[in-house]
C-alpha atoms as a PDB file:
ATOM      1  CA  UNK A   1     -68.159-103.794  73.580  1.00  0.00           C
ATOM      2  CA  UNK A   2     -69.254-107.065  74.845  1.00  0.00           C
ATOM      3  CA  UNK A   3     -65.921-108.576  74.827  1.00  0.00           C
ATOM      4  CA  UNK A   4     -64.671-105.525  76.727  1.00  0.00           C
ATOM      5  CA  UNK A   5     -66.979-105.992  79.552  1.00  0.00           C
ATOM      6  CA  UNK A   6     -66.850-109.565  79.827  1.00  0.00           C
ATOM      7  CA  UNK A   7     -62.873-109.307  80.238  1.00  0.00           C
ATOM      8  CA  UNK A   8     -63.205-106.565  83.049  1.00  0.00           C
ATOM      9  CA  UNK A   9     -65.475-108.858  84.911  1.00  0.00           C
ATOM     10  CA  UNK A  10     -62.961-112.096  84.183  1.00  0.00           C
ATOM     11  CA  UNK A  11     -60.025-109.520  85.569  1.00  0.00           C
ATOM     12  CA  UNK A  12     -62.008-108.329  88.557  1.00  0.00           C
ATOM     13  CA  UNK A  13     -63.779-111.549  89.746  1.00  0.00           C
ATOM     14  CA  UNK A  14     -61.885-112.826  92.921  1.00  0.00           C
ATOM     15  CA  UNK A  15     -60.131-115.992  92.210  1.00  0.00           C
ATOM     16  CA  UNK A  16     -59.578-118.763  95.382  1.00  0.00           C
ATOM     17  CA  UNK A  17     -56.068-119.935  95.793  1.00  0.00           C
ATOM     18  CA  UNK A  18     -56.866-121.715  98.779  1.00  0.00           C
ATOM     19  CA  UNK A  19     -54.496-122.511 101.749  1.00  0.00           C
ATOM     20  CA  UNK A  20     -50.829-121.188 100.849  1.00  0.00           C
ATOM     21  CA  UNK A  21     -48.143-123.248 102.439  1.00  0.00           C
ATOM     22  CA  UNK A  22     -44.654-121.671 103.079  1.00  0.00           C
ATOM     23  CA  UNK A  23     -43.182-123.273 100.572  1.00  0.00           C
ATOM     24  CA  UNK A  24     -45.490-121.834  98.191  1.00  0.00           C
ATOM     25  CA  UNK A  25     -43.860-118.612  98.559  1.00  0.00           C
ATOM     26  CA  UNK A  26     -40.904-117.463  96.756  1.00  0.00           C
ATOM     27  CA  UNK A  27     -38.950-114.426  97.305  1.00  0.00           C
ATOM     28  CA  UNK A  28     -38.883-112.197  93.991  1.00  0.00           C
ATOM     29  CA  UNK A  29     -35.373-110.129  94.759  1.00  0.00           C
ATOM     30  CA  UNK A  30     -33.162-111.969  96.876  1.00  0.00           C
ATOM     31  CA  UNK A  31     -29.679-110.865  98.575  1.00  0.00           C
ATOM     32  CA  UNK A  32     -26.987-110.701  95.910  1.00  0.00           C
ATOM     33  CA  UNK A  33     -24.319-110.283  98.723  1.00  0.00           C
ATOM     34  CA  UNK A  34     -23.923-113.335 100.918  1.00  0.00           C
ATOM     35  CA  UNK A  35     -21.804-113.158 103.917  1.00  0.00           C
ATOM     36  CA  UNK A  36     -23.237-116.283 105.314  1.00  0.00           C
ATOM     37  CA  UNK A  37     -20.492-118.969 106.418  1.00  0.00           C
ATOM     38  CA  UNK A  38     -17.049-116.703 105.513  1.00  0.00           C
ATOM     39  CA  UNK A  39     -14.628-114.422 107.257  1.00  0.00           C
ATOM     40  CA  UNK A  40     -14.693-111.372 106.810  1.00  0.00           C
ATOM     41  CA  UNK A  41     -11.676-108.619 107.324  1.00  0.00           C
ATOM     42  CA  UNK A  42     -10.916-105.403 108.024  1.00  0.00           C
ATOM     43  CA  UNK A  43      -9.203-102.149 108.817  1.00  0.00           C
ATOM     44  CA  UNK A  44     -10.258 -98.996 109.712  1.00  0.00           C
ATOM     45  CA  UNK A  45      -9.531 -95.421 111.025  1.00  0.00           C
ATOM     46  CA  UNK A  46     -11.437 -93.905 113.967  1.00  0.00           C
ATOM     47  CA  UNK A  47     -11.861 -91.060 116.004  1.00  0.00           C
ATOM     48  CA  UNK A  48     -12.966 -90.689 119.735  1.00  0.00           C
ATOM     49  CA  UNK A  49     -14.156 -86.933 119.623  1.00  0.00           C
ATOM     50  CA  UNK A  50     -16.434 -86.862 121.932  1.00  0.00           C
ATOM     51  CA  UNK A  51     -13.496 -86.477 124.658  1.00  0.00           C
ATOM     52  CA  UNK A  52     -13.520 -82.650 126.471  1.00  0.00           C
ATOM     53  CA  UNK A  53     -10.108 -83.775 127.793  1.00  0.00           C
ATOM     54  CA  UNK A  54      -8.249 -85.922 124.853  1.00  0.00           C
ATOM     55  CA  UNK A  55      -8.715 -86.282 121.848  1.00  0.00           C
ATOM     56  CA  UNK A  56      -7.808 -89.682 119.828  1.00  0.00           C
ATOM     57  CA  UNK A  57      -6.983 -91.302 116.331  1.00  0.00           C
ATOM     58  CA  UNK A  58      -7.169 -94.696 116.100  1.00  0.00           C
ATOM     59  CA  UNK A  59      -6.261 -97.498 113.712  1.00  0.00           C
ATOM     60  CA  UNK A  60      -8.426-100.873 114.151  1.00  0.00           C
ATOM     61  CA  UNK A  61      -8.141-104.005 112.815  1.00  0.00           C
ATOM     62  CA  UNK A  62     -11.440-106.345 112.405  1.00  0.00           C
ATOM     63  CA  UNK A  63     -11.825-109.912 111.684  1.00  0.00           C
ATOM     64  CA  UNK A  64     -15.456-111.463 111.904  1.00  0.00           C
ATOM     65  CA  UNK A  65     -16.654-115.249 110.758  1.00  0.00           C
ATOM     66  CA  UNK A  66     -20.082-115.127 109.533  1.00  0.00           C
ATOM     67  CA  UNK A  67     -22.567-117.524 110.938  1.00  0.00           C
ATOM     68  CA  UNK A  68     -25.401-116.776 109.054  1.00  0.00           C
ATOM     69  CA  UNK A  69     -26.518-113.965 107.300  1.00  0.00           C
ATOM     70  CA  UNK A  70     -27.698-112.223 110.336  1.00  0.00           C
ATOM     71  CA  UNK A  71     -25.330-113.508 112.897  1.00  0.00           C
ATOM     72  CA  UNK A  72     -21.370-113.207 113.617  1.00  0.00           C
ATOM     73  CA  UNK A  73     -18.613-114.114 116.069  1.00  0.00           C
ATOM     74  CA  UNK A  74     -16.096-110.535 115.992  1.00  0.00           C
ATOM     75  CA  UNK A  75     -12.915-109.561 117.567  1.00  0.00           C
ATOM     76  CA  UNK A  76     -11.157-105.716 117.415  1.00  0.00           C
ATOM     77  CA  UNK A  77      -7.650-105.205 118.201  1.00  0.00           C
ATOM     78  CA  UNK A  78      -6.942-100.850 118.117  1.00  0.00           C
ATOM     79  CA  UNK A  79      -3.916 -98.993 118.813  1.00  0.00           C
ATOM     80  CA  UNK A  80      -3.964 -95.111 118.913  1.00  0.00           C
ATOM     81  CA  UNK A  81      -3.181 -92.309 120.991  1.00  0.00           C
ATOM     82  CA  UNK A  82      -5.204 -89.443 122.637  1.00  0.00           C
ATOM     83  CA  UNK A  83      -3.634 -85.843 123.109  1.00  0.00           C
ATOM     84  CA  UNK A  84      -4.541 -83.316 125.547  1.00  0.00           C
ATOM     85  CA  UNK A  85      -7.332 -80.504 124.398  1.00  0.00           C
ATOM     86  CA  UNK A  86      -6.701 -77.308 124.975  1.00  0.00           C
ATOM     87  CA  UNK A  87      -9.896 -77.735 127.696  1.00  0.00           C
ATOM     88  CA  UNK A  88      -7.860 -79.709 129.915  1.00  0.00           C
ATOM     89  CA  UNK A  89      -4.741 -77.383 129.687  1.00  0.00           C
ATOM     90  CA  UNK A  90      -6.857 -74.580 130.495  1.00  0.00           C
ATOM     91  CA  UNK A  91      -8.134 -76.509 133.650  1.00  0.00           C
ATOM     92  CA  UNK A  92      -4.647 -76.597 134.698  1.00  0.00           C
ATOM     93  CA  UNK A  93      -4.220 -72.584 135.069  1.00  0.00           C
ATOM     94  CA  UNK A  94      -4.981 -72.539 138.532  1.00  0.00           C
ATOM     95  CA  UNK A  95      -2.532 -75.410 139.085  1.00  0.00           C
ATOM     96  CA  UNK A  96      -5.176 -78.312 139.378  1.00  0.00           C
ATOM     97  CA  UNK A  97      -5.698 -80.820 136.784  1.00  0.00           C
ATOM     98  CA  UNK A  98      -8.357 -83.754 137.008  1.00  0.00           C
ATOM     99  CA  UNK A  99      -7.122 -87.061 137.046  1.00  0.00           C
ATOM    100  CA  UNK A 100      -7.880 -88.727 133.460  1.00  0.00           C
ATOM    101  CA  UNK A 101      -6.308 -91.248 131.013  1.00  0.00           C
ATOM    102  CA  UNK A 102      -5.648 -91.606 127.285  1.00  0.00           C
ATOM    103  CA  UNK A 103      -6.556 -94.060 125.141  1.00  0.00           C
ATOM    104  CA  UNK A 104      -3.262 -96.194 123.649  1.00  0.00           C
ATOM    105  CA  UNK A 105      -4.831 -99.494 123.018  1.00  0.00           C
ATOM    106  CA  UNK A 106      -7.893-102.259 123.083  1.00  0.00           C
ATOM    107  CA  UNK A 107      -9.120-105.676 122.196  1.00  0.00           C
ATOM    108  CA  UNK A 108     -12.203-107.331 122.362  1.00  0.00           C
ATOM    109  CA  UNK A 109     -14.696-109.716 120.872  1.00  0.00           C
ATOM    110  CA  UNK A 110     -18.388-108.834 120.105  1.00  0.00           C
ATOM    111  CA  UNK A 111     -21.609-110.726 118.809  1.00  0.00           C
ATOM    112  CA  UNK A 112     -23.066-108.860 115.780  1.00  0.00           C
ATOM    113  CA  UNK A 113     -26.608-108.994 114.856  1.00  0.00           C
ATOM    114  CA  UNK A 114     -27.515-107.577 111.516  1.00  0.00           C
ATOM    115  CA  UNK A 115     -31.124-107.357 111.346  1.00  0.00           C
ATOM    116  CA  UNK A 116     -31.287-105.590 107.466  1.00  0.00           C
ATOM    117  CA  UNK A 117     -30.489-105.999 104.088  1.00  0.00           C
ATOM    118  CA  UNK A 118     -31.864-103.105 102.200  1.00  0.00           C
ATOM    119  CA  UNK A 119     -31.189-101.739  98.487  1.00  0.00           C
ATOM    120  CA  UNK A 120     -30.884 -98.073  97.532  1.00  0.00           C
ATOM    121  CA  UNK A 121     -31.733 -96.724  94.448  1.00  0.00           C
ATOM    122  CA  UNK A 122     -28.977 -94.363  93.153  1.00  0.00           C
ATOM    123  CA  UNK A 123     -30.328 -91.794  90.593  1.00  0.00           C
ATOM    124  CA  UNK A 124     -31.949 -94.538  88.720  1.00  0.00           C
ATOM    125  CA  UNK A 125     -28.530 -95.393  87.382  1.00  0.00           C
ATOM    126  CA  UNK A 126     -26.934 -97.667  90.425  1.00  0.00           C
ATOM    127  CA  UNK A 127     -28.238-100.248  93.203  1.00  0.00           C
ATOM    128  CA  UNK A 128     -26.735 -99.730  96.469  1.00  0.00           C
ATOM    129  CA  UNK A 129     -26.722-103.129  98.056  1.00  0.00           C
ATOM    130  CA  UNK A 130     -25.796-102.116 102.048  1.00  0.00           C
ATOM    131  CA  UNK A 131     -26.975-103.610 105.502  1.00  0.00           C
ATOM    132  CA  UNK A 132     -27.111-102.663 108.908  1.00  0.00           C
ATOM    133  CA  UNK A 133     -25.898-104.251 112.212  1.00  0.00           C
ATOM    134  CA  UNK A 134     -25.760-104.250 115.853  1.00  0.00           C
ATOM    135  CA  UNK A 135     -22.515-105.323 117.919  1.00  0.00           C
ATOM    136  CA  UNK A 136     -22.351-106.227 122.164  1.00  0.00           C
ATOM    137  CA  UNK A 137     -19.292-107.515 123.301  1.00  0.00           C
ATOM    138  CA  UNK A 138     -16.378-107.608 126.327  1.00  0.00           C
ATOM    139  CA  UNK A 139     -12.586-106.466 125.987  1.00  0.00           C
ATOM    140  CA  UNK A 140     -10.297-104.461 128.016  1.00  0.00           C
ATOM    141  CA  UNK A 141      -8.469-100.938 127.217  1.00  0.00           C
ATOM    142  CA  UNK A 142      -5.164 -99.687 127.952  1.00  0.00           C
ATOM    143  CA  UNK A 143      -4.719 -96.503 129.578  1.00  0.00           C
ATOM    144  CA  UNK A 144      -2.479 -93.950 129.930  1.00  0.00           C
ATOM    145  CA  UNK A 145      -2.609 -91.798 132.899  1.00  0.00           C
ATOM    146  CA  UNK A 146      -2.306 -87.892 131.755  1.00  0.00           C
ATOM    147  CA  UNK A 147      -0.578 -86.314 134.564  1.00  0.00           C
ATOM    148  CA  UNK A 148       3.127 -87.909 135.826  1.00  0.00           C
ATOM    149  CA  UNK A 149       3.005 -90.108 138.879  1.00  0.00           C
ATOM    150  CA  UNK A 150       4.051 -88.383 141.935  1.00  0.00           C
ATOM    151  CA  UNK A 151       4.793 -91.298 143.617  1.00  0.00           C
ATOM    152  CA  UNK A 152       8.487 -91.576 145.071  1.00  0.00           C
ATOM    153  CA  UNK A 153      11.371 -93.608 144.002  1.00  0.00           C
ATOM    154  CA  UNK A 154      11.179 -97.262 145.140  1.00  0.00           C
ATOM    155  CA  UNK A 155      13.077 -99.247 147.105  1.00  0.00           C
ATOM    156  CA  UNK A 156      15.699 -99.847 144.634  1.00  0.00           C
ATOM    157  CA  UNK A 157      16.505 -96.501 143.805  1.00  0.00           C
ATOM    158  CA  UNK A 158      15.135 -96.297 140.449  1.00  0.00           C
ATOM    159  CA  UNK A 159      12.233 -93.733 139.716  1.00  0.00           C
ATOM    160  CA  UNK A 160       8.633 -95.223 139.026  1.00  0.00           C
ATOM    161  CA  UNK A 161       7.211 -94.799 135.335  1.00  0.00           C
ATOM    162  CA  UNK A 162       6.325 -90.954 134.781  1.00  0.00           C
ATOM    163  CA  UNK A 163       3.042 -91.967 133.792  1.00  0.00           C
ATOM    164  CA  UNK A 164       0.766 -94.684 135.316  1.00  0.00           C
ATOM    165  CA  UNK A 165      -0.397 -97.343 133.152  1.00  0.00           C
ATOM    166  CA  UNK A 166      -4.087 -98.890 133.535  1.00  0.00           C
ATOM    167  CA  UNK A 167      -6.151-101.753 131.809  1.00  0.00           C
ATOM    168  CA  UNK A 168      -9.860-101.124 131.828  1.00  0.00           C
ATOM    169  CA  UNK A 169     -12.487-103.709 131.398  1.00  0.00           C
ATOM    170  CA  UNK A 170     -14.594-102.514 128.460  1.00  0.00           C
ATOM    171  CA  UNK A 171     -18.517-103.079 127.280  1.00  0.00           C
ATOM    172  CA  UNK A 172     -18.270-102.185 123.489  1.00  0.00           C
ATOM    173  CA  UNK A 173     -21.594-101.607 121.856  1.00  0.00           C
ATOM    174  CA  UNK A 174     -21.782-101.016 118.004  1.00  0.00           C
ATOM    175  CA  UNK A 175     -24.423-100.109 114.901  1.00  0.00           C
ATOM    176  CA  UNK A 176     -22.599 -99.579 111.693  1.00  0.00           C
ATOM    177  CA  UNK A 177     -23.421-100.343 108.220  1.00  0.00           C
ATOM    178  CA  UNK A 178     -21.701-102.098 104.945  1.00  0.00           C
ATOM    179  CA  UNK A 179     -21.889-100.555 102.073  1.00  0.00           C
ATOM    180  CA  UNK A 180     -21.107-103.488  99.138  1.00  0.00           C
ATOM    181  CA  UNK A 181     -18.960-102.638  96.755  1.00  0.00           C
ATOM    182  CA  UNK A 182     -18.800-106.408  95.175  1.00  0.00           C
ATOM    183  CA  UNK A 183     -19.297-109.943  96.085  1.00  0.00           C
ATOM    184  CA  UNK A 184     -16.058-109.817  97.885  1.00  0.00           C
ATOM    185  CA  UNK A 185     -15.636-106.001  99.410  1.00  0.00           C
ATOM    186  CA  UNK A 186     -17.413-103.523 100.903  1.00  0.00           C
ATOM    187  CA  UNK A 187     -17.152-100.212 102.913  1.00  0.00           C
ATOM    188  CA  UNK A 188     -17.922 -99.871 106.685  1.00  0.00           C
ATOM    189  CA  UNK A 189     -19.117 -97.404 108.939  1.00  0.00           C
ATOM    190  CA  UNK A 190     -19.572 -97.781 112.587  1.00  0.00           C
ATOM    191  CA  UNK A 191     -20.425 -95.350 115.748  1.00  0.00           C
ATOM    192  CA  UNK A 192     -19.264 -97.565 118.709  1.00  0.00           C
ATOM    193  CA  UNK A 193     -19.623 -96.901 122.583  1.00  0.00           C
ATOM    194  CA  UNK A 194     -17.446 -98.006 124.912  1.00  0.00           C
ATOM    195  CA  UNK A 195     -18.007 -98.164 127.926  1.00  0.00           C
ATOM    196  CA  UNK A 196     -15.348 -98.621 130.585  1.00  0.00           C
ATOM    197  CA  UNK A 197     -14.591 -99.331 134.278  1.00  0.00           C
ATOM    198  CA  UNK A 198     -11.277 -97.418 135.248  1.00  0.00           C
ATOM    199  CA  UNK A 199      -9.317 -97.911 137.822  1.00  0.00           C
ATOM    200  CA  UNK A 200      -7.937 -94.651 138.748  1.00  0.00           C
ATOM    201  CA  UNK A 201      -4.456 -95.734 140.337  1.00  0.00           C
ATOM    202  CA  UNK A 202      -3.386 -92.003 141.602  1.00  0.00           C
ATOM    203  CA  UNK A 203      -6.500 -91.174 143.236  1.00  0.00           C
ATOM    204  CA  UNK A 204      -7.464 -95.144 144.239  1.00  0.00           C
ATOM    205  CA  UNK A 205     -11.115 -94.834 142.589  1.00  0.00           C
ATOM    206  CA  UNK A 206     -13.491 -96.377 140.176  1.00  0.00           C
ATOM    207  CA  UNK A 207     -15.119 -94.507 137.607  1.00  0.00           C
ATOM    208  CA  UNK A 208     -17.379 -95.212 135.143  1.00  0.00           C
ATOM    209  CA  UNK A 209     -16.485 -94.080 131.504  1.00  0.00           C
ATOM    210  CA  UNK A 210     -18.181 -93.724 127.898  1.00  0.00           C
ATOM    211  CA  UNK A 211     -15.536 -93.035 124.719  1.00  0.00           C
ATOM    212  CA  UNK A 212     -17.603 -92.561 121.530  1.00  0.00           C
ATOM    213  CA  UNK A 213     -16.255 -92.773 118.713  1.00  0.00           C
ATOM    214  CA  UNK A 214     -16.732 -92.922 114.768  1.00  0.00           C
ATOM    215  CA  UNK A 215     -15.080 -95.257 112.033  1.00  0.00           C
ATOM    216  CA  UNK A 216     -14.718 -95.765 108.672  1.00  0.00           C
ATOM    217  CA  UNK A 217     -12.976 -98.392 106.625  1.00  0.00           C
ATOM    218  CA  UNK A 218     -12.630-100.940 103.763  1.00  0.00           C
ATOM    219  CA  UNK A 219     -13.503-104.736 104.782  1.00  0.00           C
ATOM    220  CA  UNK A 220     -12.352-107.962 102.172  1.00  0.00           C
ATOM    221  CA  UNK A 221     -14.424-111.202 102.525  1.00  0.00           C
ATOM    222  CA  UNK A 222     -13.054-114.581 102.148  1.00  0.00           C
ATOM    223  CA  UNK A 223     -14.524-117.425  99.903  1.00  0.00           C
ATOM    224  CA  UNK A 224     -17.850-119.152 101.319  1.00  0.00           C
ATOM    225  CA  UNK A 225     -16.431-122.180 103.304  1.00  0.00           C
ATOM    226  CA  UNK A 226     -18.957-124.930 102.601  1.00  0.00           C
END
């Protein structure tokens, strides 16, 4: 009985450590994924359908380099193409349409900020190793104009394009997740907002424009460079 109580008190009694220096610290699990200094690539399929007037499939390619484990350098390059909803057909009954574009292409480059690494616990039989990022960046978009030009034929003779062309500058902003399937893959997921300036050539206006969308894809990650 004695022993017993004298080893409570020994495990209870506080015990000074003193001053604890950084380096005195050690992280117990650490991140078994690294995408610190490699490149990382990928392709995806999205969808914009957040649209009352088009709606849009997309296929984008991604290609990032890795700073850090929190930091990256991006770039996007998308082609796609958005059809008419039946909305903007049915705007069109009394014989006026609003002026509005498709989506057939975009590029830009984005900073991405990825602020967790987190582990989920699967069942108690896997461990889900995933993060989650942010993304700003700059680019442009090419639009199509939805109704045909009904501008005359030019000096030449020959008959303008049916449908106007336009290049938007775009503000792309991104938060998406990996979801690691190995040291060297994962899966990504992404709901980006883009936000555009048009140039509404018919009309001779500026509008400002969101396209939401939603991706998914499969990303491959080159060997650490150092």
């Amino acid at each position: 009985m004695l022993l017993l109580m004298t080893s409570l008190a020994l495990a209870t009694d506080p015990v000074d450590l003193g001053v604890l220096k950084n380096s005195d610290i050690q992280v117990v699990q650490r991140r078994l994924y690294s995408q610190e200094d490699r490149l990382e690539l990928g392709a995806h399929l999205s969808f914009l359908p957040f649209d009352l007037l088009t709606v849009t499939p997309q296929l984008m390619l991604t290609g990032a380099y890795h700073f850090t484990e929190g930091a990256a350098i991006e770039a996007h390059l998308g082609g796609g193409y958005g059809f008419k909803t039946a909305f903007f057909d049915a705007l069109g009954v009394d014989g006026s349409l609003p002026e509005a574009y498709r989506y057939l292409a975009n590029g830009d480059a984005s900073f991405v900020w990825t602020p967790v690494y987190g582990k989920i616990n699967l069942m108690g039989k896997h461990i889900l190793h995933t993060d989650v990022y942010l993304s700003v960046g700059a680019g442009a978009t090419l639009e199509q104009s939805l109704l045909p030009s009904d501008n005359k034929a030019n000096g030449d003779g020959k008959d303008p394009a049916a449908y106007l062309m336009t290049v938007a500058p775009t503000i792309p902003l991104g938060i998406g997740t990996h979801l690691f399937l190995g040291p060297s893959t994962a899966l990504r997921f992404e709901l980006r907002d883009n936000l555009l300036i048009e140039h509404r050539i018919q009309t001779d206006t500026t509008w400002f424009r969101q396209s939401l969308g939603v991706s998914g894809g499969f990303v491959f990650y080159g060997k650490k460079k150092g």
